[in-house]
PDB file of N, CA and C in Angstrom:
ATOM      1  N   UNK A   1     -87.849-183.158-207.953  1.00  0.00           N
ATOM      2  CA  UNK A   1     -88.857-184.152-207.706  1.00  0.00           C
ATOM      3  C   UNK A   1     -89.181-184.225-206.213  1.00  0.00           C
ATOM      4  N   UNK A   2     -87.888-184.339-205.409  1.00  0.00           N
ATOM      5  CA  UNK A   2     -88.512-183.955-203.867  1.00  0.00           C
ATOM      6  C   UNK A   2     -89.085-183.106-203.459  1.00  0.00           C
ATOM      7  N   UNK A   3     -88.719-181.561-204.352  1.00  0.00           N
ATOM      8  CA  UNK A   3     -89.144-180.576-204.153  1.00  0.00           C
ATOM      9  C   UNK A   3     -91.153-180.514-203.890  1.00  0.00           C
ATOM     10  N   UNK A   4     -90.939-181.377-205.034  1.00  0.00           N
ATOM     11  CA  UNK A   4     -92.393-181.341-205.281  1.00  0.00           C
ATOM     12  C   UNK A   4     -93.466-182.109-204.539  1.00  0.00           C
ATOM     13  N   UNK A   5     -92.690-183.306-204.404  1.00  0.00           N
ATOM     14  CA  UNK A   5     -93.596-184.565-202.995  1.00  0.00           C
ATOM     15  C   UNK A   5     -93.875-183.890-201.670  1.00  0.00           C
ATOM     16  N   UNK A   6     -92.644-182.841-201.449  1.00  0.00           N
ATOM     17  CA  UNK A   6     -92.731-182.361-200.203  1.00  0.00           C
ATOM     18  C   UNK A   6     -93.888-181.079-199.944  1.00  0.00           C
ATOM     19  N   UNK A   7     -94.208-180.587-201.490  1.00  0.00           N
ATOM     20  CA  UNK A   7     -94.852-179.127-201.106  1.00  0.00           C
ATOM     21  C   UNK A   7     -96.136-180.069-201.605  1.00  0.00           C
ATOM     22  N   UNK A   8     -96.675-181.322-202.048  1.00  0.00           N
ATOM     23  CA  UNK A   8     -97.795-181.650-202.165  1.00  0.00           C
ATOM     24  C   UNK A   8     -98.348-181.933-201.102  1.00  0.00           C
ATOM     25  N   UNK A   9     -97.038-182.720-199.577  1.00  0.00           N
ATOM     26  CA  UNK A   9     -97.660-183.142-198.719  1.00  0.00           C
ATOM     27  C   UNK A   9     -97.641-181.983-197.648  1.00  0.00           C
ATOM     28  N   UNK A  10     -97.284-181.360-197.430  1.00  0.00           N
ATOM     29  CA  UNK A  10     -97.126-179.746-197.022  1.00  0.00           C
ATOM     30  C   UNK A  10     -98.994-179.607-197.417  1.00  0.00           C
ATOM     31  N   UNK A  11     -99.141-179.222-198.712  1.00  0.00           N
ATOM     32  CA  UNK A  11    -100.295-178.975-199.148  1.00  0.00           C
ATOM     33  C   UNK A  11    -101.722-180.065-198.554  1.00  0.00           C
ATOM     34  N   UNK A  12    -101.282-181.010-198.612  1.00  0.00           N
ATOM     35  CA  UNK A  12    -102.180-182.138-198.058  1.00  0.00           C
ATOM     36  C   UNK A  12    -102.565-182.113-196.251  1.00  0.00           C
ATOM     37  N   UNK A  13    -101.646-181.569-195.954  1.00  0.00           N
ATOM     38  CA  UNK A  13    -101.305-181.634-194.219  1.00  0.00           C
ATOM     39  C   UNK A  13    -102.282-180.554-193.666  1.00  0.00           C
ATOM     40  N   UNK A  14    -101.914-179.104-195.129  1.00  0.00           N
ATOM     41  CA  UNK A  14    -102.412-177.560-194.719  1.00  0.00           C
ATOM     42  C   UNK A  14    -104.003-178.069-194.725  1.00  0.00           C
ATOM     43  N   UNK A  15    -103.972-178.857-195.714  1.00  0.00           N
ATOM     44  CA  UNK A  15    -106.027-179.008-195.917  1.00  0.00           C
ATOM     45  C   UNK A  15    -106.476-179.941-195.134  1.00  0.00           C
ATOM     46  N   UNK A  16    -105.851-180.930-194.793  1.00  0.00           N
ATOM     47  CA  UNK A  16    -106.326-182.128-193.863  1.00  0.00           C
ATOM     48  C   UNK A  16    -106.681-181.051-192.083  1.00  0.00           C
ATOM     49  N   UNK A  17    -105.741-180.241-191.738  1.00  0.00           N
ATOM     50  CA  UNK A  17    -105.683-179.369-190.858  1.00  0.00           C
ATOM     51  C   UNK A  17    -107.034-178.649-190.849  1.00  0.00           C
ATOM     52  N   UNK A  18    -107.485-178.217-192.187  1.00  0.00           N
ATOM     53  CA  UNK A  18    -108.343-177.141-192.450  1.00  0.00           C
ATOM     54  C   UNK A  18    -109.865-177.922-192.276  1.00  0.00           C
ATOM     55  N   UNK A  19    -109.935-178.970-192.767  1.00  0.00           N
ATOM     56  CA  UNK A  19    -110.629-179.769-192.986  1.00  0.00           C
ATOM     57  C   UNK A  19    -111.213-180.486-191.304  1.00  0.00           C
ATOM     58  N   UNK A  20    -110.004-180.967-190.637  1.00  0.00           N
ATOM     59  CA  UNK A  20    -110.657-181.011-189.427  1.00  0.00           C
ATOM     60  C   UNK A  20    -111.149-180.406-188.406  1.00  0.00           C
ATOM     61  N   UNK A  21    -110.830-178.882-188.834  1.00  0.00           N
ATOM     62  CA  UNK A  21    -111.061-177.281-188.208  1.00  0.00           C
ATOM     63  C   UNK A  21    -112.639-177.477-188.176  1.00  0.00           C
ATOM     64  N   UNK A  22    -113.272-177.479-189.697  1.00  0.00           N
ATOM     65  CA  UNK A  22    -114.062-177.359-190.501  1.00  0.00           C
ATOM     66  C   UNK A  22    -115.089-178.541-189.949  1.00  0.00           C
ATOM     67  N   UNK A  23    -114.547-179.500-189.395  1.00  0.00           N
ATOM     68  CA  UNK A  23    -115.673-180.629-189.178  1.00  0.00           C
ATOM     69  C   UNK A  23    -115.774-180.725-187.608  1.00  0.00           C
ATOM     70  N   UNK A  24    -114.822-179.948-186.959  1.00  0.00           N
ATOM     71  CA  UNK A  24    -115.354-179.629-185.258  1.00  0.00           C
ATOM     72  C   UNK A  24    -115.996-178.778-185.621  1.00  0.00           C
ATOM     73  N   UNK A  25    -116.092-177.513-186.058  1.00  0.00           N
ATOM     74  CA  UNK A  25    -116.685-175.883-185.946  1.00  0.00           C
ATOM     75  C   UNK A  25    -118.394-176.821-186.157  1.00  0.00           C
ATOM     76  N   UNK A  26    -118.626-177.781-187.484  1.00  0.00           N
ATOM     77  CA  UNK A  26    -120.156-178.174-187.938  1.00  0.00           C
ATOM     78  C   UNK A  26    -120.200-179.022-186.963  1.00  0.00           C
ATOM     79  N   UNK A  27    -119.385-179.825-185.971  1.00  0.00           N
ATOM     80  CA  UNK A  27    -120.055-180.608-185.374  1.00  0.00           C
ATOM     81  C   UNK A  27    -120.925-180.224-183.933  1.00  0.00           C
ATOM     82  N   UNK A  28    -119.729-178.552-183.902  1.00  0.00           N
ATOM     83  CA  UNK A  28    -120.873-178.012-182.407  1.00  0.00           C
ATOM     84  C   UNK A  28    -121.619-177.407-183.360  1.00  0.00           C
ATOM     85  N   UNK A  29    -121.747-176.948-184.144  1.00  0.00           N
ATOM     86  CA  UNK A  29    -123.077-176.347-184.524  1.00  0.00           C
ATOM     87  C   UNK A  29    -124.369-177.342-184.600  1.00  0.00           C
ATOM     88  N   UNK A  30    -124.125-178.493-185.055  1.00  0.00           N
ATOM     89  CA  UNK A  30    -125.050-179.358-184.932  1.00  0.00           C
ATOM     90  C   UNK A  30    -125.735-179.993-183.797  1.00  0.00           C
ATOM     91  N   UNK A  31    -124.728-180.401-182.854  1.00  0.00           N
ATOM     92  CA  UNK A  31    -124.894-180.237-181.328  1.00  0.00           C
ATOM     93  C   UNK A  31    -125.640-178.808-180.566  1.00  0.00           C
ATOM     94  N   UNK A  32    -125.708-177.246-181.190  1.00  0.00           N
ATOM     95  CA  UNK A  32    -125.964-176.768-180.498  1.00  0.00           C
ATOM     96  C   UNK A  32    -127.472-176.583-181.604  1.00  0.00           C
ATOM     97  N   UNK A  33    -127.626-177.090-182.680  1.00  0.00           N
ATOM     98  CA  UNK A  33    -128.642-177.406-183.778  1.00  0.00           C
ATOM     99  C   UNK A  33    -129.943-178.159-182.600  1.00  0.00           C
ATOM    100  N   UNK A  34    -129.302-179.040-182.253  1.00  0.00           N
ATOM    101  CA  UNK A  34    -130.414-180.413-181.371  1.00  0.00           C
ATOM    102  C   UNK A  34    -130.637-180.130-179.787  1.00  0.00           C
ATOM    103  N   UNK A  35    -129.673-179.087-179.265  1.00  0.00           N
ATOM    104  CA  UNK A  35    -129.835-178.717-178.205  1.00  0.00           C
ATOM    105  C   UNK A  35    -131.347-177.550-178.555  1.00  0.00           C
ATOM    106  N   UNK A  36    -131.038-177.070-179.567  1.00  0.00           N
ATOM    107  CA  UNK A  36    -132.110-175.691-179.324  1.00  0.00           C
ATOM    108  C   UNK A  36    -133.342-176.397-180.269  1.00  0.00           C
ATOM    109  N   UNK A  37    -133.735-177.745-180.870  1.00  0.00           N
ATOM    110  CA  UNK A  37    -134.773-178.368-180.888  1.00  0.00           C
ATOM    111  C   UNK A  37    -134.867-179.261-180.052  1.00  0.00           C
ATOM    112  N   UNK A  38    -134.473-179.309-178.788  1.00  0.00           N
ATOM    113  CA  UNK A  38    -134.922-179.652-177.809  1.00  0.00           C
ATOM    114  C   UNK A  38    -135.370-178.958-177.170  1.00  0.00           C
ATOM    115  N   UNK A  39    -135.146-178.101-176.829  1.00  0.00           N
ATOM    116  CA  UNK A  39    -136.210-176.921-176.329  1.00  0.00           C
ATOM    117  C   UNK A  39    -136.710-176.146-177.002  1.00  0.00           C
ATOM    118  N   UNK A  40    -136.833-176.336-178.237  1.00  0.00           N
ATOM    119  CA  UNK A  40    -138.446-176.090-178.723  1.00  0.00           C
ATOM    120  C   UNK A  40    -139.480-176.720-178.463  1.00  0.00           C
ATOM    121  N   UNK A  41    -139.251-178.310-178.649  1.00  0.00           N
ATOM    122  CA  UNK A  41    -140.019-179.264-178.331  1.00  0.00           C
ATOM    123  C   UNK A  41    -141.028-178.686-176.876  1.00  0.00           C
ATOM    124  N   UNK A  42    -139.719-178.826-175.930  1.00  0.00           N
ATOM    125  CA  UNK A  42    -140.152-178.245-174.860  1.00  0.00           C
ATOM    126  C   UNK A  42    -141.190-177.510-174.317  1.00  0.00           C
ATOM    127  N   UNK A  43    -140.550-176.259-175.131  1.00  0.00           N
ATOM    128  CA  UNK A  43    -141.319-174.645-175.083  1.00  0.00           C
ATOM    129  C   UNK A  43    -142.948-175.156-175.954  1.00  0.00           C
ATOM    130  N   UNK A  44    -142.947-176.083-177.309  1.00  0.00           N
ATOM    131  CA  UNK A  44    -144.110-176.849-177.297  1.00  0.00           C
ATOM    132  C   UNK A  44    -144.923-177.356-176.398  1.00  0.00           C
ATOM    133  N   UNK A  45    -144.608-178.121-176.267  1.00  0.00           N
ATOM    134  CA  UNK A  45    -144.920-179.168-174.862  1.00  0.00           C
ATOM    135  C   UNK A  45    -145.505-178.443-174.082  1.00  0.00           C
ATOM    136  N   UNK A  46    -144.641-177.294-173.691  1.00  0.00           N
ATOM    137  CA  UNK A  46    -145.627-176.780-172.494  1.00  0.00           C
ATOM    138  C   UNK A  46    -146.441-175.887-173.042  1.00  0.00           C
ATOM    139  N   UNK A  47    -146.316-175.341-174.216  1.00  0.00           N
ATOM    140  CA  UNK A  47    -147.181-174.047-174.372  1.00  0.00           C
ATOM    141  C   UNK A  47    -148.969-175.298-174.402  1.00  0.00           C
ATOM    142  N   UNK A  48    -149.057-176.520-175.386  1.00  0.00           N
ATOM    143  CA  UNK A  48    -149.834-177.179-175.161  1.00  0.00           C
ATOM    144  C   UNK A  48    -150.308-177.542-174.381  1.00  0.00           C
ATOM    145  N   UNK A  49    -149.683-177.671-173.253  1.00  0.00           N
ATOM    146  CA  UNK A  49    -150.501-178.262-171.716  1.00  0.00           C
ATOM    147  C   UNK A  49    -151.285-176.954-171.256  1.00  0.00           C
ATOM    148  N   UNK A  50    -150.209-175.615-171.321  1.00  0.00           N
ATOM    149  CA  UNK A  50    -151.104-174.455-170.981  1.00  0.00           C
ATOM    150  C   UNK A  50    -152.466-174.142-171.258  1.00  0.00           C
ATOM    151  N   UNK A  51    -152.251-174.225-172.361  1.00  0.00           N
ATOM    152  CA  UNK A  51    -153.405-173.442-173.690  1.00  0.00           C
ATOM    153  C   UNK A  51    -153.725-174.645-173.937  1.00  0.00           C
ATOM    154  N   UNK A  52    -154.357-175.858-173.879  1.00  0.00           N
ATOM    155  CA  UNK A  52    -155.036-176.779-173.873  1.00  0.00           C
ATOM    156  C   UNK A  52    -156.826-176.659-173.244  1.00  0.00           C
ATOM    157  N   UNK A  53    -157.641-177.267-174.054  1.00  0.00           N
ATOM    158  CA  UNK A  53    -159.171-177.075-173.673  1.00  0.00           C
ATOM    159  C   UNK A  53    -158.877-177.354-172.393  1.00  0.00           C
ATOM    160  N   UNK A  54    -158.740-178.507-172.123  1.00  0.00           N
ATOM    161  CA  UNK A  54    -158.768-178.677-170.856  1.00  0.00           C
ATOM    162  C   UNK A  54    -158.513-177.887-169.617  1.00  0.00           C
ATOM    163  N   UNK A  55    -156.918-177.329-169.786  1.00  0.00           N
ATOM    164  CA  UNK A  55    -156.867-176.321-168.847  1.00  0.00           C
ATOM    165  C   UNK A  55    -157.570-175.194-168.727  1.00  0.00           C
ATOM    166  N   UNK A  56    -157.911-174.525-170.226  1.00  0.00           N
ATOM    167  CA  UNK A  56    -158.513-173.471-170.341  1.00  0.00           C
ATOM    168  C   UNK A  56    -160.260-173.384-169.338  1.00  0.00           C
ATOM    169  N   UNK A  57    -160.736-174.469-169.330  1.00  0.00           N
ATOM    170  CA  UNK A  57    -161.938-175.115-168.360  1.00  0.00           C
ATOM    171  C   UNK A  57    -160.955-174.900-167.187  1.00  0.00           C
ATOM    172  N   UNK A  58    -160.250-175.452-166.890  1.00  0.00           N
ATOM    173  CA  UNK A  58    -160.002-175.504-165.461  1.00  0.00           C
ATOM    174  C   UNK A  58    -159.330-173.931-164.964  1.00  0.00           C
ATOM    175  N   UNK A  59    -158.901-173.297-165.588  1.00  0.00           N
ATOM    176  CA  UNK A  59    -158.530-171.337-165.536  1.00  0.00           C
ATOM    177  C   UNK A  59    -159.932-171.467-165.381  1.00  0.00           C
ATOM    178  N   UNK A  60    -160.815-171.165-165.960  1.00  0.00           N
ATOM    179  CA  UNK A  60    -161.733-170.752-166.059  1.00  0.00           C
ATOM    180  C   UNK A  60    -162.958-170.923-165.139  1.00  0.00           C
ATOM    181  N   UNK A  61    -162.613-172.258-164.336  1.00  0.00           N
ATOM    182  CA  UNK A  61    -163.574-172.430-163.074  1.00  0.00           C
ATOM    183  C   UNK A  61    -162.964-171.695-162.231  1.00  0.00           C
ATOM    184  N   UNK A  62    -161.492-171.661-161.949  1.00  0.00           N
ATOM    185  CA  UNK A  62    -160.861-170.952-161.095  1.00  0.00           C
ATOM    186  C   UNK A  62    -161.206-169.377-160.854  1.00  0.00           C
ATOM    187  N   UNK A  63    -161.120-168.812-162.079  1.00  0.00           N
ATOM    188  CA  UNK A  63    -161.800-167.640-162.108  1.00  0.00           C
ATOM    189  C   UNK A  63    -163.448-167.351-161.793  1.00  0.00           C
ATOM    190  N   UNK A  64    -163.928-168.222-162.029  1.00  0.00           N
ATOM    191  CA  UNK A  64    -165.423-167.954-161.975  1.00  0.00           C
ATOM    192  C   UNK A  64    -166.280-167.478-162.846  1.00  0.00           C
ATOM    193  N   UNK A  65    -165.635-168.405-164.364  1.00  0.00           N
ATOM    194  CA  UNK A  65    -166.446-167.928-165.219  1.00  0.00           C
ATOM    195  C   UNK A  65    -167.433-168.947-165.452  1.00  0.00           C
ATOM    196  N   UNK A  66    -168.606-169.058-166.339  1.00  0.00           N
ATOM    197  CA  UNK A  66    -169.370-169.956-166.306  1.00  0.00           C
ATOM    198  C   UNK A  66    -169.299-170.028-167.823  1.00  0.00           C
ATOM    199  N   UNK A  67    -169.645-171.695-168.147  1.00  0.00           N
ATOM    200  CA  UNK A  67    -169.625-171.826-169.842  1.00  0.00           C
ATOM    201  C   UNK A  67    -171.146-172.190-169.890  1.00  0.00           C
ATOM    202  N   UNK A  68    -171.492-170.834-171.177  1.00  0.00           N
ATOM    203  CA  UNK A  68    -172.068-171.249-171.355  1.00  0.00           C
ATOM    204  C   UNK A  68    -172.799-172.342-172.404  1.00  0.00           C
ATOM    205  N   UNK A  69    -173.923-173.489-172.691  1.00  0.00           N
ATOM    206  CA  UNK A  69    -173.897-174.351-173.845  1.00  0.00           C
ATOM    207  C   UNK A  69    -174.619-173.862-174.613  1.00  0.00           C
ATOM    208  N   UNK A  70    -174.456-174.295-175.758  1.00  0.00           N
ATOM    209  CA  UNK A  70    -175.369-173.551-177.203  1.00  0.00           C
ATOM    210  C   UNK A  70    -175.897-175.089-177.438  1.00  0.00           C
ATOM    211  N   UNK A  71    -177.367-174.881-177.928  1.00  0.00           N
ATOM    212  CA  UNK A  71    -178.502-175.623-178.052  1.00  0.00           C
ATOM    213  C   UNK A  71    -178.577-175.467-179.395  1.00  0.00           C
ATOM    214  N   UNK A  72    -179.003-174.136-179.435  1.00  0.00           N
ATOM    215  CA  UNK A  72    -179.934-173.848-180.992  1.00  0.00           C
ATOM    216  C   UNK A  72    -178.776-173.070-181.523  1.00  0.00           C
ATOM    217  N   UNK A  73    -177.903-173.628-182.655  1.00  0.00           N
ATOM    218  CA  UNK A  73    -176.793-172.783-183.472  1.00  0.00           C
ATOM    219  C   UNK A  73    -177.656-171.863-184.443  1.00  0.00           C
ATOM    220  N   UNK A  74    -177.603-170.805-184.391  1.00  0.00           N
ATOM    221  CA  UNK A  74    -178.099-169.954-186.154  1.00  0.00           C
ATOM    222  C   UNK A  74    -177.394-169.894-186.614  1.00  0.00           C
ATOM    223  N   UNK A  75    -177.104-170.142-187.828  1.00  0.00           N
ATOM    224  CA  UNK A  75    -175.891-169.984-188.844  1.00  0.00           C
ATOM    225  C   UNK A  75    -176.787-169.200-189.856  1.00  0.00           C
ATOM    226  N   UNK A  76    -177.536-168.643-190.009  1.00  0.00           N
ATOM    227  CA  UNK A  76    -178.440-167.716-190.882  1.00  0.00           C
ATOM    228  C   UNK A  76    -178.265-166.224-190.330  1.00  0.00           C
ATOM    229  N   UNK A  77    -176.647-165.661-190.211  1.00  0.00           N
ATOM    230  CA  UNK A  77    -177.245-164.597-188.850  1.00  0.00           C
ATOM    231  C   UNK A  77    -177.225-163.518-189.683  1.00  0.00           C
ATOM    232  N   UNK A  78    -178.192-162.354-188.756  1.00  0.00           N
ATOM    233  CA  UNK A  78    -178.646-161.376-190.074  1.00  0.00           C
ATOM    234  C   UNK A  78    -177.376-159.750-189.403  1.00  0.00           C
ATOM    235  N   UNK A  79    -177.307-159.052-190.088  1.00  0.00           N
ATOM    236  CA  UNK A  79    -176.726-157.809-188.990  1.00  0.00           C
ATOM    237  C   UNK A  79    -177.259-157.233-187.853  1.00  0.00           C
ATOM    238  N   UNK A  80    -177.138-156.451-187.209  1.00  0.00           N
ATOM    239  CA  UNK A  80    -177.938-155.787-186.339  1.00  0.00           C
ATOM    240  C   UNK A  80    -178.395-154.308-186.827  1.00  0.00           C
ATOM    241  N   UNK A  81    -179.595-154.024-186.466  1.00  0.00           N
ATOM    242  CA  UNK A  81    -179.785-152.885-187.308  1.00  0.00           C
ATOM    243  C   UNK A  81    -178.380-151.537-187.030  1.00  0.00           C
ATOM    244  N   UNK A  82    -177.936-151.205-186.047  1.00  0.00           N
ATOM    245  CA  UNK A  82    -176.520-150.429-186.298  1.00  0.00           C
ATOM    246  C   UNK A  82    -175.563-150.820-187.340  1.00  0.00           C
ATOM    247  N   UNK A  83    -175.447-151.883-187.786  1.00  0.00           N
ATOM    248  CA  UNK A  83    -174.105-152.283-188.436  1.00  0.00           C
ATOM    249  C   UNK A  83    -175.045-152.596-190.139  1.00  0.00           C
ATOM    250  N   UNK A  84    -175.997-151.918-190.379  1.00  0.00           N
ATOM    251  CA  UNK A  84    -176.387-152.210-191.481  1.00  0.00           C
ATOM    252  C   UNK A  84    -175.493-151.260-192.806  1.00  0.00           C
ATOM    253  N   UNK A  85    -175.385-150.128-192.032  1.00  0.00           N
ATOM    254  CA  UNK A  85    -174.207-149.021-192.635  1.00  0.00           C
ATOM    255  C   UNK A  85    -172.686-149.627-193.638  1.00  0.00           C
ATOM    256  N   UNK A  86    -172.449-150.556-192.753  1.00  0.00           N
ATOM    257  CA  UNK A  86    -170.987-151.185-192.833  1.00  0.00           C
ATOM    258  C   UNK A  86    -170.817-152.078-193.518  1.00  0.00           C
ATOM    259  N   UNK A  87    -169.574-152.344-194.089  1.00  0.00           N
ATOM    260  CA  UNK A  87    -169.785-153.596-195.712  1.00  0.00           C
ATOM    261  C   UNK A  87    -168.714-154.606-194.985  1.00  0.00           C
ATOM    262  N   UNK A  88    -168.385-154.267-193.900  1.00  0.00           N
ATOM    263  CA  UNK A  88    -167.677-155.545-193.382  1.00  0.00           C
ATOM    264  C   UNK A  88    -168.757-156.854-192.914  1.00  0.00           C
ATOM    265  N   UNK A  89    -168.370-158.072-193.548  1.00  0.00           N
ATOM    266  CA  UNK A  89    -168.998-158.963-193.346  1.00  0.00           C
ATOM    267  C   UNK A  89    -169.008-159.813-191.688  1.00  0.00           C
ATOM    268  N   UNK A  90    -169.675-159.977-190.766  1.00  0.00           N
ATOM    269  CA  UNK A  90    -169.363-160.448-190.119  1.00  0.00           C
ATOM    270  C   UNK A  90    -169.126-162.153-189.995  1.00  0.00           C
ATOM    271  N   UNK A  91    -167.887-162.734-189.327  1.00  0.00           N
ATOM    272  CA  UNK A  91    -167.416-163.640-189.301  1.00  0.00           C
ATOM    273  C   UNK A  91    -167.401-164.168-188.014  1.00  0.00           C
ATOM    274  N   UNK A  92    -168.034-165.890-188.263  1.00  0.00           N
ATOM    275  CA  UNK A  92    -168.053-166.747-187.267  1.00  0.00           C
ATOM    276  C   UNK A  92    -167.228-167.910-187.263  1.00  0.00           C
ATOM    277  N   UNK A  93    -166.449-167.859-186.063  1.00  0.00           N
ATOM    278  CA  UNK A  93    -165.532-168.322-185.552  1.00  0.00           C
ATOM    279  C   UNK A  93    -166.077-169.779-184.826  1.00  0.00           C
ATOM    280  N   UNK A  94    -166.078-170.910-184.626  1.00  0.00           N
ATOM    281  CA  UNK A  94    -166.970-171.690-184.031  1.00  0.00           C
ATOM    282  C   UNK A  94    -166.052-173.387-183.858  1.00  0.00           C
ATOM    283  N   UNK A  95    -166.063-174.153-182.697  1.00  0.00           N
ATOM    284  CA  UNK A  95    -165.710-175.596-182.934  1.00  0.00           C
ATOM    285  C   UNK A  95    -166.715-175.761-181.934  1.00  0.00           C
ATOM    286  N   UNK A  96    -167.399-177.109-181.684  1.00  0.00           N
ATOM    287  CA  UNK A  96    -167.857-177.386-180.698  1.00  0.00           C
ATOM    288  C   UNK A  96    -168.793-176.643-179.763  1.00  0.00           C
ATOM    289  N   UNK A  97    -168.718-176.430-178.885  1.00  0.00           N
ATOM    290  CA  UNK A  97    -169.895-175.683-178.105  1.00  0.00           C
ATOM    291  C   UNK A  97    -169.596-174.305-177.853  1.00  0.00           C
ATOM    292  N   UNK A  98    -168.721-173.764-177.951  1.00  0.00           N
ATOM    293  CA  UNK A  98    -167.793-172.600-178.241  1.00  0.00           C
ATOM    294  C   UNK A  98    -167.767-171.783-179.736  1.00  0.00           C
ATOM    295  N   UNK A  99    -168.711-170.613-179.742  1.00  0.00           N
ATOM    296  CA  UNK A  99    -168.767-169.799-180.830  1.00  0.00           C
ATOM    297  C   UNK A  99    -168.494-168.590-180.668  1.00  0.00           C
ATOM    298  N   UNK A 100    -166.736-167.627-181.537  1.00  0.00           N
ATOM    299  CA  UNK A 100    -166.954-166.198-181.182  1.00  0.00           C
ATOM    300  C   UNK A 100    -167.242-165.545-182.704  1.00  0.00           C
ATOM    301  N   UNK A 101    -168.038-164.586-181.910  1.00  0.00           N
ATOM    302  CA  UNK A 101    -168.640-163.598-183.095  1.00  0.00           C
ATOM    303  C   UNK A 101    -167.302-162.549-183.928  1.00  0.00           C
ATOM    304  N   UNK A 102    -166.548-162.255-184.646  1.00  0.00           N
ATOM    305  CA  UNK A 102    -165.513-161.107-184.993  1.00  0.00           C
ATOM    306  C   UNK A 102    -166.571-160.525-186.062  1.00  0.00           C
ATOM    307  N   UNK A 103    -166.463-158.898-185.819  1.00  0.00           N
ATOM    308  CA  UNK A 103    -167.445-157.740-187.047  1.00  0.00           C
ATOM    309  C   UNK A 103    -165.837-157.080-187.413  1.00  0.00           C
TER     310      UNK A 103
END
């Protein structure tokens, strides 16, 4: 009967051991889980400020490009006589005052 109390708590000790192994190893993983969505966030964050309209205007004065505004949209657009050959449809790309053509 002692035999047996002793190899249950033996047994209880081996898993309680295993068990708290088991709950440091997940707790840095989780810690290193929130560390690396924190700098995603980040790497967000900034990729948005970059690549933001706004900046993209302000690159773009820097460089010396000029925008130009669209008045009259055609959305009726026909091919050009070269590309009458070709069964690719051309596709317009468009938000706001900003329209690119892809053939």
């Amino acid at each position: 009967m002692l035999s047996i109390y002793l190899l249950s708590m033996s047994a209880n000790l081996y898993f309680n051991m295993k068990i708290n192994v088991l709950s440091n190893d997940l707790l840095e993983i989780k810690n290193e889980i929130l560390q690396l969505e924190i700098e995603k966030s980040r790497v967000h964050l900034k990729h948005t400020e970059q690549f933001s309209i706004g900046n993209i205007e302000k690159l773009s004065k820097e460089i010396n490009f000029k925008r130009l505004d669209i008045y009259n949209k055609n959305f009726d657009l026909v091919r050009p006589y070269k590309l009458i050959e070709d069964t690719k449809p051309i596709i317009v790309l468009g938000f706001g005052k900003w329209l690119i053509f892809i053939k």
